[in-house]
N, C-alpha and C. Protein backbone atom coordinates (compact mmCIF):
# COMPACT_ATOMS: atom_id res chain seq x y z
N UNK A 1 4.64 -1.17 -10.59
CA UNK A 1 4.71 -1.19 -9.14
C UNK A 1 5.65 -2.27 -8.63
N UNK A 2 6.14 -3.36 -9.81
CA UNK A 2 7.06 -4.19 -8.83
C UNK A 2 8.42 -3.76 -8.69
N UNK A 3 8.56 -2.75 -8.66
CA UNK A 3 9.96 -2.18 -7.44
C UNK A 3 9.59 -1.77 -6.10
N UNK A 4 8.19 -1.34 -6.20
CA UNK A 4 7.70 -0.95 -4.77
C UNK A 4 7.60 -2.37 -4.31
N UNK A 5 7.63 -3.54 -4.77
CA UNK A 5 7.29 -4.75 -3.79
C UNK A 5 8.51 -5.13 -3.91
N UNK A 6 9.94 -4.69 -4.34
CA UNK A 6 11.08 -4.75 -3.66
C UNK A 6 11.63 -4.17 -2.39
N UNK A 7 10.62 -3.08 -2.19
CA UNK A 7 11.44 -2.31 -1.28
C UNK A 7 10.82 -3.22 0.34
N UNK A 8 11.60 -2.93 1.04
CA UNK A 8 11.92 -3.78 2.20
C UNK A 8 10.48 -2.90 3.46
N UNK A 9 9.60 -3.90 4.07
CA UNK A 9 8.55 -2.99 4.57
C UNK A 9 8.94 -2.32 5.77
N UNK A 10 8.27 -1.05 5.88
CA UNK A 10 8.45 -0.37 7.15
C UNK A 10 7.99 -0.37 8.46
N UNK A 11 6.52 -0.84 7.73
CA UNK A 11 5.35 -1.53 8.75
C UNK A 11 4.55 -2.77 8.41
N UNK A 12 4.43 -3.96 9.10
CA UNK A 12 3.29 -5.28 8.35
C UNK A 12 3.06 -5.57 8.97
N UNK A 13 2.06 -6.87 8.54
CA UNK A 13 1.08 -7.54 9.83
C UNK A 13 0.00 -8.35 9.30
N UNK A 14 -0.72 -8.50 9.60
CA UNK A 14 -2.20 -8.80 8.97
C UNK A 14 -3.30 -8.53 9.35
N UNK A 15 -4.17 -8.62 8.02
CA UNK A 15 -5.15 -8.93 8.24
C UNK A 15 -6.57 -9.81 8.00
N UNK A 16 -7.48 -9.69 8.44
CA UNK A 16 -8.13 -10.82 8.31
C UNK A 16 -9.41 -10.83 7.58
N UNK A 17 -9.09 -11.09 6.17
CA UNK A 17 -10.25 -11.39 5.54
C UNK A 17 -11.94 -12.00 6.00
N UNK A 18 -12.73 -11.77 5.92
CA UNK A 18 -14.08 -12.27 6.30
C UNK A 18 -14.03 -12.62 7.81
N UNK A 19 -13.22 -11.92 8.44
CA UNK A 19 -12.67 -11.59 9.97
C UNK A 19 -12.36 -13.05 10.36
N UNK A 20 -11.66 -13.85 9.79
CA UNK A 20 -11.10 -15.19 9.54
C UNK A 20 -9.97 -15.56 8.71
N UNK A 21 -10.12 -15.56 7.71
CA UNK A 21 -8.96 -15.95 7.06
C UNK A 21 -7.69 -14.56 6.98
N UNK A 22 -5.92 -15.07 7.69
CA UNK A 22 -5.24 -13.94 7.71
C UNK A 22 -4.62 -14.02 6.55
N UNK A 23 -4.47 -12.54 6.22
CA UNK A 23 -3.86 -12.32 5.05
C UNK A 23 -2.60 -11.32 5.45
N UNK A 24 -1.33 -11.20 4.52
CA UNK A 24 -0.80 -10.12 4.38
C UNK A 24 -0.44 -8.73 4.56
N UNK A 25 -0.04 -7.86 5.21
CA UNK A 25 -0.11 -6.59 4.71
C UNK A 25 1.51 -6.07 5.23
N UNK A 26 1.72 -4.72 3.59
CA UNK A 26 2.83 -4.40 4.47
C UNK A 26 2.68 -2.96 4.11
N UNK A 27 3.46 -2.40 4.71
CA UNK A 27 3.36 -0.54 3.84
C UNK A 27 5.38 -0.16 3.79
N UNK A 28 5.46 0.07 2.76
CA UNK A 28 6.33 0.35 2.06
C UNK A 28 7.09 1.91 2.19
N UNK A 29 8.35 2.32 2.18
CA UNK A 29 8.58 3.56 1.85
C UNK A 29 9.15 3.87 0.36
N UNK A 30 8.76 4.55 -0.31
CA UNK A 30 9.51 4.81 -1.56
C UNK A 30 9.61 6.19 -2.05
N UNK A 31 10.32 6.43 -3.06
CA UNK A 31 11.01 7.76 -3.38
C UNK A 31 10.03 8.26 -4.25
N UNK A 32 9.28 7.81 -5.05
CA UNK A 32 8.27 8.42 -6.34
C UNK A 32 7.09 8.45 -5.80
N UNK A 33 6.02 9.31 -6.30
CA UNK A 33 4.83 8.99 -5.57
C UNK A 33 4.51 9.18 -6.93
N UNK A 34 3.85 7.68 -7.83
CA UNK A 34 3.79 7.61 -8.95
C UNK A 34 2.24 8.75 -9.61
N UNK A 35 2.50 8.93 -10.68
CA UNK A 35 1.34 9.67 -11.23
C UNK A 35 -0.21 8.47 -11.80
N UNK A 36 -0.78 9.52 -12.32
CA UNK A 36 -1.74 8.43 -13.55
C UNK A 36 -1.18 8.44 -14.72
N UNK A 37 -0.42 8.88 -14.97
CA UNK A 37 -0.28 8.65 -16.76
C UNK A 37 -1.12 9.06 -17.77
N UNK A 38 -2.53 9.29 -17.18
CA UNK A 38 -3.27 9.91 -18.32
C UNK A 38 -3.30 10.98 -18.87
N UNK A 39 -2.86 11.59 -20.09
CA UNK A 39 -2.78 12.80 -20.65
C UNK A 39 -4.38 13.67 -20.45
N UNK A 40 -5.16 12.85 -19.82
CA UNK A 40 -5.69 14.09 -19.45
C UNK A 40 -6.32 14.66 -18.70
N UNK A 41 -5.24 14.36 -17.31
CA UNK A 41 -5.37 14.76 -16.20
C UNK A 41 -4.37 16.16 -16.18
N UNK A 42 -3.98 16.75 -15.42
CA UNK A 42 -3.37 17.72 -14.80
C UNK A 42 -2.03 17.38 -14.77
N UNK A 43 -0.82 17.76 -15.28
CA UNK A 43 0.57 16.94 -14.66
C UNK A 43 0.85 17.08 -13.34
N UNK A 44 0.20 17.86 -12.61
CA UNK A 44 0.18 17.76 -11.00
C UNK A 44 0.06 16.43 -10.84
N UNK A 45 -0.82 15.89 -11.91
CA UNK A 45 -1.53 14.33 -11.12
C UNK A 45 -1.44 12.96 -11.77
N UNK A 46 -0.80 13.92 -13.13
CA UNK A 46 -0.57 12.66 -14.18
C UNK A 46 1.09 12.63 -14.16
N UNK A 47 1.55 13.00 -13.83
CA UNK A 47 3.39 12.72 -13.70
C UNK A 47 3.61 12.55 -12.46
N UNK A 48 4.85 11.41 -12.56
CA UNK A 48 5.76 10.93 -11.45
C UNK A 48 6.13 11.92 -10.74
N UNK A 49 6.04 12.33 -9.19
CA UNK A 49 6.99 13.32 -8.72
C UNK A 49 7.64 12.19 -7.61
N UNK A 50 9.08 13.05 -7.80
CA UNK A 50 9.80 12.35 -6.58
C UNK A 50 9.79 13.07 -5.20
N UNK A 51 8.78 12.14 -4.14
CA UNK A 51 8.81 12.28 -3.12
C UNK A 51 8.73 11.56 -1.96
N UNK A 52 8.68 11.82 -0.85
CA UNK A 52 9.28 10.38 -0.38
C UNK A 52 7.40 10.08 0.54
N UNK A 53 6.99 8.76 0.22
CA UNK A 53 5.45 7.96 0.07
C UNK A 53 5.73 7.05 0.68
N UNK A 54 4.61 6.18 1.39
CA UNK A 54 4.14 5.04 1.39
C UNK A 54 3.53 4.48 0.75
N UNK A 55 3.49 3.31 0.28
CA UNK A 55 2.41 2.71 -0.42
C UNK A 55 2.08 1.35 0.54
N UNK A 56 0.42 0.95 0.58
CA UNK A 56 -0.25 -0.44 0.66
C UNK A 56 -0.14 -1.11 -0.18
N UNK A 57 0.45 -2.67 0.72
CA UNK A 57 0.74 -3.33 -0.18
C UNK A 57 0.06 -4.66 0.58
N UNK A 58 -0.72 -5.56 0.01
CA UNK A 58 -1.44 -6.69 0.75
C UNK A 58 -1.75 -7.55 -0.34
N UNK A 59 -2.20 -8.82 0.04
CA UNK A 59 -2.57 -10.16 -0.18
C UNK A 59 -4.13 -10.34 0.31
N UNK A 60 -4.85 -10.60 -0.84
CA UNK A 60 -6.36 -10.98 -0.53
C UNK A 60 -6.05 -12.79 -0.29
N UNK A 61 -7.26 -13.04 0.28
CA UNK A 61 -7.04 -14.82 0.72
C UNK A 61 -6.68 -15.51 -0.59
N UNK A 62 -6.45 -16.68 -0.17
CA UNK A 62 -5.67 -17.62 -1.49
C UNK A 62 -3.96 -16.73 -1.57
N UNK A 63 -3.84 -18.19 -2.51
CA UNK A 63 -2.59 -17.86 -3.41
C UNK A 63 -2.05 -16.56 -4.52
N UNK A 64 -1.14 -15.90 -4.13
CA UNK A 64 -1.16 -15.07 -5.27
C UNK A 64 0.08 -14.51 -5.15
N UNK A 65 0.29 -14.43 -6.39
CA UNK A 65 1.89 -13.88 -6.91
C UNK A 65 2.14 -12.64 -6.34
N UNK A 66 1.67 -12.15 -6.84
CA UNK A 66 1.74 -10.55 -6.80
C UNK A 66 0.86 -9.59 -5.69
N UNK A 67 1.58 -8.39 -5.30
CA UNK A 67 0.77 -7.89 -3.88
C UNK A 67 0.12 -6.78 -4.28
N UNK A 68 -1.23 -6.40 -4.29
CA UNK A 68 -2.55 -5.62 -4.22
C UNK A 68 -2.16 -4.23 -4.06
N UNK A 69 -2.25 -3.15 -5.00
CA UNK A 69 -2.19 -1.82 -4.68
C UNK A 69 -3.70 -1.59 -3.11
N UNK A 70 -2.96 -0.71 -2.33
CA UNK A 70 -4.03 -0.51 -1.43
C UNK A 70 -4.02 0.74 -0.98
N UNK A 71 -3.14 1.75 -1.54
CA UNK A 71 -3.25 3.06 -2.12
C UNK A 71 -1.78 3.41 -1.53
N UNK A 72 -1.64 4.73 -1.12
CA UNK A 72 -0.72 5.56 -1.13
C UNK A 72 -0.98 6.93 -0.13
N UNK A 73 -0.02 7.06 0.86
CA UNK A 73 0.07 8.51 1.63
C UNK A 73 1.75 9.03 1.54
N UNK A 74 1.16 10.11 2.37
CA UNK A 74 2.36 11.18 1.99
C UNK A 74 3.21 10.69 3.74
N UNK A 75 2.64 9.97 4.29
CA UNK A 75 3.23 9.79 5.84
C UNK A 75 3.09 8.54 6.29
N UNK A 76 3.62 7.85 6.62
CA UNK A 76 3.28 6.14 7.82
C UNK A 76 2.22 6.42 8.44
N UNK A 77 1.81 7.30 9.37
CA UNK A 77 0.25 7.70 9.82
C UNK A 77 -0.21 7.81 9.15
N UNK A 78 -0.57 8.08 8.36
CA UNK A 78 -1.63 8.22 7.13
C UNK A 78 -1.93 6.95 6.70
N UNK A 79 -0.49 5.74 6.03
CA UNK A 79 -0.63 5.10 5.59
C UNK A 79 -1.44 3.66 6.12
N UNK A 80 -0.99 4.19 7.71
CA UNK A 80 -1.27 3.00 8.35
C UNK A 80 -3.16 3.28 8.74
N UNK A 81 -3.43 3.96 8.84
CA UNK A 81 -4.99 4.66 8.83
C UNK A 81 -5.59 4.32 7.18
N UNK A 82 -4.78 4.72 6.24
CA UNK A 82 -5.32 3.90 5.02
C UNK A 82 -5.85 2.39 5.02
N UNK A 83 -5.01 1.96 5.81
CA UNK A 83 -4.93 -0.15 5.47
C UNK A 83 -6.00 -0.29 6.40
N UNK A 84 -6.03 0.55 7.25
CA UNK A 84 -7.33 0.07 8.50
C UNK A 84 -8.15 0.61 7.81
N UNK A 85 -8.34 1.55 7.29
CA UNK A 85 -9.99 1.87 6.59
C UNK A 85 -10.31 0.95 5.07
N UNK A 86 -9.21 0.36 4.61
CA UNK A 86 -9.75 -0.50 3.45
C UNK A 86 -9.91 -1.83 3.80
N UNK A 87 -9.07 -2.31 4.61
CA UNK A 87 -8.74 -3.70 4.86
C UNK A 87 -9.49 -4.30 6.62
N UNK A 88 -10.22 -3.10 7.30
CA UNK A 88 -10.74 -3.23 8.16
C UNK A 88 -9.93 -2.98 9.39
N UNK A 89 -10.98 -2.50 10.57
CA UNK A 89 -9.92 -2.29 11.97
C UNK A 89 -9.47 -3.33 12.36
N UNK A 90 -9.12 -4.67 11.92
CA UNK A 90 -8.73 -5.92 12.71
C UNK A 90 -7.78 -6.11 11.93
N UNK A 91 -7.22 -4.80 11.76
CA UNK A 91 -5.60 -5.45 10.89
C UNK A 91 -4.59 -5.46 12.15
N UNK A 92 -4.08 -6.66 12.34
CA UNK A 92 -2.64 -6.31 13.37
C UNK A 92 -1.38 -5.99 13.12
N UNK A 93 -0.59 -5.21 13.19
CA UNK A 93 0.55 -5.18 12.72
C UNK A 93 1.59 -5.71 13.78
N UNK A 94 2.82 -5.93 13.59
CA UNK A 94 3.99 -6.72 13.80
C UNK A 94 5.06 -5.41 14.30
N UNK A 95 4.77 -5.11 15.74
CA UNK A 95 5.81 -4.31 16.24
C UNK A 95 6.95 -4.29 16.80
């Protein structure tokens, strides 16, 4: 996933851990909408297809290198309705 945390965000902002501490968030556009890899799933679901995705991408509190899978849609509406249902409705974003 760290090319998806190269790609430059489309939408970010934060939000706020334990409705206090702010954290991170951004949502991403990218070309692959990666698979599982497991041989034994379906290749519908286990191979890479190239299409064009968002992915969640965030920071839990504290320090940390690296940014948090927080899933994946097929649209920016979608995606941005993803981060509010995992990360809570008090995410703000940066318009």
């Amino acid at each position: 996933m760290s090319d998806v945390d190269q790609q430059q965000a489309v939408k970010q902002g934060r939000w706020y851990a334990g409705g206090l501490t702010a954290c991170p968030v951004r949502i991403v556009r990218h070309h692959v909408l990666f698979g599982t890899h497991d041989p034994e799933d379906p290749p519908a679901i286990a191979d890479d297809a190239p299409t064009e995705c968002y992915y969640i991408r965030y920071h839990p509190p504290g320090a940390h290198e690296h940014w948090h899978d927080g899933g994946v849609a097929l649209t920016l509406r979608e995606a941005v309705f993803l981060a509010e249902r995992k990360l809570g409705p008090g995410v703000q974003w940066d318009d």
